[in-house]
Protein backbone atom coordinates (compact mmCIF):
# COMPACT_ATOMS: atom_id res chain seq x y z
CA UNK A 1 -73.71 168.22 99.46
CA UNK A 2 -75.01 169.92 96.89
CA UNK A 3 -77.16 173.35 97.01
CA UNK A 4 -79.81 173.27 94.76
CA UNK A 5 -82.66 170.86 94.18
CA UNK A 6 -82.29 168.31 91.26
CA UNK A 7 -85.08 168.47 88.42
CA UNK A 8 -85.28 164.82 88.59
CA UNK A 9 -87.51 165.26 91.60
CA UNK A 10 -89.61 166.46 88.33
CA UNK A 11 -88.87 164.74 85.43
CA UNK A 12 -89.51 165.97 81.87
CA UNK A 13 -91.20 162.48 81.02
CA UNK A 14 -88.74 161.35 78.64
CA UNK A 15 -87.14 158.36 79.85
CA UNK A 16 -83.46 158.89 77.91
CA UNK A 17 -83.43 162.41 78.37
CA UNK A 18 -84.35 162.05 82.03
CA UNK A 19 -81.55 159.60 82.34
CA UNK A 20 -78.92 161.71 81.10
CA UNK A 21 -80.04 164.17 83.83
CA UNK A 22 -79.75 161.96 86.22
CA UNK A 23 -76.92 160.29 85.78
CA UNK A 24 -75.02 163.53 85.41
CA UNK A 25 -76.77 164.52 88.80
CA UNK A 26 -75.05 161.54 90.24
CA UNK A 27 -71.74 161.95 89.33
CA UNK A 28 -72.10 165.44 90.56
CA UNK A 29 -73.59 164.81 94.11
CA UNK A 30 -70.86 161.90 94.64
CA UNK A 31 -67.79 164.61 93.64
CA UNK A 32 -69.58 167.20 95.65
CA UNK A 33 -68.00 165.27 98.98
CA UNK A 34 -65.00 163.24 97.03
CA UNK A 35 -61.80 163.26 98.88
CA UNK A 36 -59.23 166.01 97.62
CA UNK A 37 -57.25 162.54 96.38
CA UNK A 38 -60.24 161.39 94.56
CA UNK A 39 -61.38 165.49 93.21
CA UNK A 40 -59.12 165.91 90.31
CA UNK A 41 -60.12 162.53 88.69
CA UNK A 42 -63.74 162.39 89.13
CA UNK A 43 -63.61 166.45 88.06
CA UNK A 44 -62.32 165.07 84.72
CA UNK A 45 -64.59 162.14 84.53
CA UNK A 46 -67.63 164.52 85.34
CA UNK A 47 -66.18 166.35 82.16
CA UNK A 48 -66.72 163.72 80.00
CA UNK A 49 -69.84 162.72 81.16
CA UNK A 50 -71.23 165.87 80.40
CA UNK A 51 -69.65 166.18 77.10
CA UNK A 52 -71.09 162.59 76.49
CA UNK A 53 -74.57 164.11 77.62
CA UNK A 54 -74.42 167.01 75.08
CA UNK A 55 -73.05 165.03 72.45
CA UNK A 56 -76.32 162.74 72.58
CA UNK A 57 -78.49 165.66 72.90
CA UNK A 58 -77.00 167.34 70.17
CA UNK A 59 -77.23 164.50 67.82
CA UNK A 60 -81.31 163.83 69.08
CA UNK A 61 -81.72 167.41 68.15
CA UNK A 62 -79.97 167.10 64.55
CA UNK A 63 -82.22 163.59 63.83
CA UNK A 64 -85.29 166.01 64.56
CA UNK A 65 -84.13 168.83 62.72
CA UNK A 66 -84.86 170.75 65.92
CA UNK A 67 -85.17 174.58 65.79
CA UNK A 68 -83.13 175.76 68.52
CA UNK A 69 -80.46 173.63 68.08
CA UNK A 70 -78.07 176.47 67.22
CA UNK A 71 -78.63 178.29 71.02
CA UNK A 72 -78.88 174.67 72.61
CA UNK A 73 -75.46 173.81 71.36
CA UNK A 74 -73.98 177.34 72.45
CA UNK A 75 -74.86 176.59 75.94
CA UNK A 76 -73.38 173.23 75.81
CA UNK A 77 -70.34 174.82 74.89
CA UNK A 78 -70.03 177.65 76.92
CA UNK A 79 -70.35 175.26 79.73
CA UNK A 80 -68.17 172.97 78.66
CA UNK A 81 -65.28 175.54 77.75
CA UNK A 82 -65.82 177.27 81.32
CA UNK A 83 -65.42 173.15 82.79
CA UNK A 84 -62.28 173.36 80.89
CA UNK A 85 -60.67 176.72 81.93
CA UNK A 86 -61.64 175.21 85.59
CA UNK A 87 -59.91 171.80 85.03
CA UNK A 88 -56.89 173.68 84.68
CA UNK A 89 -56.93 174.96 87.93
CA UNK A 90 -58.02 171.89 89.61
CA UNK A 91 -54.86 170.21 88.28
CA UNK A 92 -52.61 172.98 89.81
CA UNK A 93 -54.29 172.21 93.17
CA UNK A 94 -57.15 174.86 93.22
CA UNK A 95 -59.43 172.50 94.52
CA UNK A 96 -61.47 174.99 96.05
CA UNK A 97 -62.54 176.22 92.63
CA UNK A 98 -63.62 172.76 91.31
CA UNK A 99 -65.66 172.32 94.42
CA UNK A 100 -67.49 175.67 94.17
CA UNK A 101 -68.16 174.55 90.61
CA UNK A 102 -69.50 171.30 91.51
CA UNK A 103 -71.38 172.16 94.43
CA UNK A 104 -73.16 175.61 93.45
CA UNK A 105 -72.65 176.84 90.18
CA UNK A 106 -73.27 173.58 87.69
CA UNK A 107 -76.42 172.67 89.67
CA UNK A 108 -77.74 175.74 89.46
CA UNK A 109 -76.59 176.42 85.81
CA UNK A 110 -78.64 172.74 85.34
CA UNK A 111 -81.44 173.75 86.72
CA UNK A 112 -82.07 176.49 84.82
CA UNK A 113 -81.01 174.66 81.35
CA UNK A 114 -83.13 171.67 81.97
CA UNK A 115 -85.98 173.68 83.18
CA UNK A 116 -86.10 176.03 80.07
CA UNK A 117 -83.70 174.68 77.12
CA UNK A 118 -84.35 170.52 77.85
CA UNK A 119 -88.20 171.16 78.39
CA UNK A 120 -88.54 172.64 75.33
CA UNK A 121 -86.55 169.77 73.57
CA UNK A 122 -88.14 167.14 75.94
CA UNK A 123 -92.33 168.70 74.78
CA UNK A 124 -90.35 168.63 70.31
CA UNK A 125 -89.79 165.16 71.63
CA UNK A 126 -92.68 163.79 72.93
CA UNK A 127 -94.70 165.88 69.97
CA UNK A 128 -92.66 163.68 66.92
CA UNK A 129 -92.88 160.80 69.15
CA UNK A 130 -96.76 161.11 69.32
CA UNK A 131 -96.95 161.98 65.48
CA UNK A 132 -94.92 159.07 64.52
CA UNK A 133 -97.64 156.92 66.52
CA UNK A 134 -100.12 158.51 64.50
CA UNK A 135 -101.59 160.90 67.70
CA UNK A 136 -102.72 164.00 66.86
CA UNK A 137 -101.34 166.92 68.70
CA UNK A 138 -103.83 168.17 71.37
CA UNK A 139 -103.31 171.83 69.55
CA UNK A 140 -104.18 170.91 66.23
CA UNK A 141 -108.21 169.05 67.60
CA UNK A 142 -111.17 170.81 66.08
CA UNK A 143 -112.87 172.99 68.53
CA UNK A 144 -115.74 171.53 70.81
CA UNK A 145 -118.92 173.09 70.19
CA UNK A 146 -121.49 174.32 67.28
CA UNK A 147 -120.05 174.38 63.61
């Protein structure tokens, strides 16, 4: 079982974004009570998922030019090279390690990401979607009252 609470319960109203997040939730709730047969694999195949996930991110953020895409992409791989070191040890048996990984630290390291780094990508979004559909940002409406 895993120890935090997912963001999906909260979505950041895009649907593909959202669906990233939750499928990566997923895998990560189902590993959190895998057999120690079954760890090692899905540990690998939750890898790859999440690489997947960034990759797409990172390639939304390049269409859109998007400004933090720099930072963004230095989380992804910090993660991703920590996932790494850890896979090591999960193949030499530290299962323990893995499991504290999957169970505490990655959903609370997700949390944090979607909730500050995907939010802001999720509202640069929605903005070019609504711009692209010819709705003016709510920021940019004349003021209400006497001219």
């Amino acid at each position: 079982m895993l120890n935090t609470t997912w963001p999906s319960d909260e979505p950041l109203g895009v649907i593909a974004l959202d669906r990233l997040h939750d499928d990566l939730f997923g895998m990560l709730d189902k590993l959190s009570s895998a057999q120690d047969h079954e760890f090692g694999n899905g540990y690998i195949a939750l890898v790859q998922q999440m690489e997947h996930a960034f990759e797409t991110e990172e390639r939304w953020m390049e269409e859109m030019d998007f400004q933090s895409l720099k930072v963004h992409r230095e989380q992804h791989a910090r993660v991703l090279g920590a996932l790494h070191n850890v896979n090591c040890r999960v193949m030499n048996g530290e299962l323990g390690v893995g499991r504290e990984v999957v169970r505490e630290l990655l959903p609370q390291w997700f949390a944090f990401h979607i909730s500050t780094m995907d939010a802001t990508l999720a509202r640069s979004m929605q903005t070019m979607t609504a711009r692209a559909a010819g709705i003016p940002h709510p920021a940019a409406a004349e003021p209400l009252g006497p001219h």
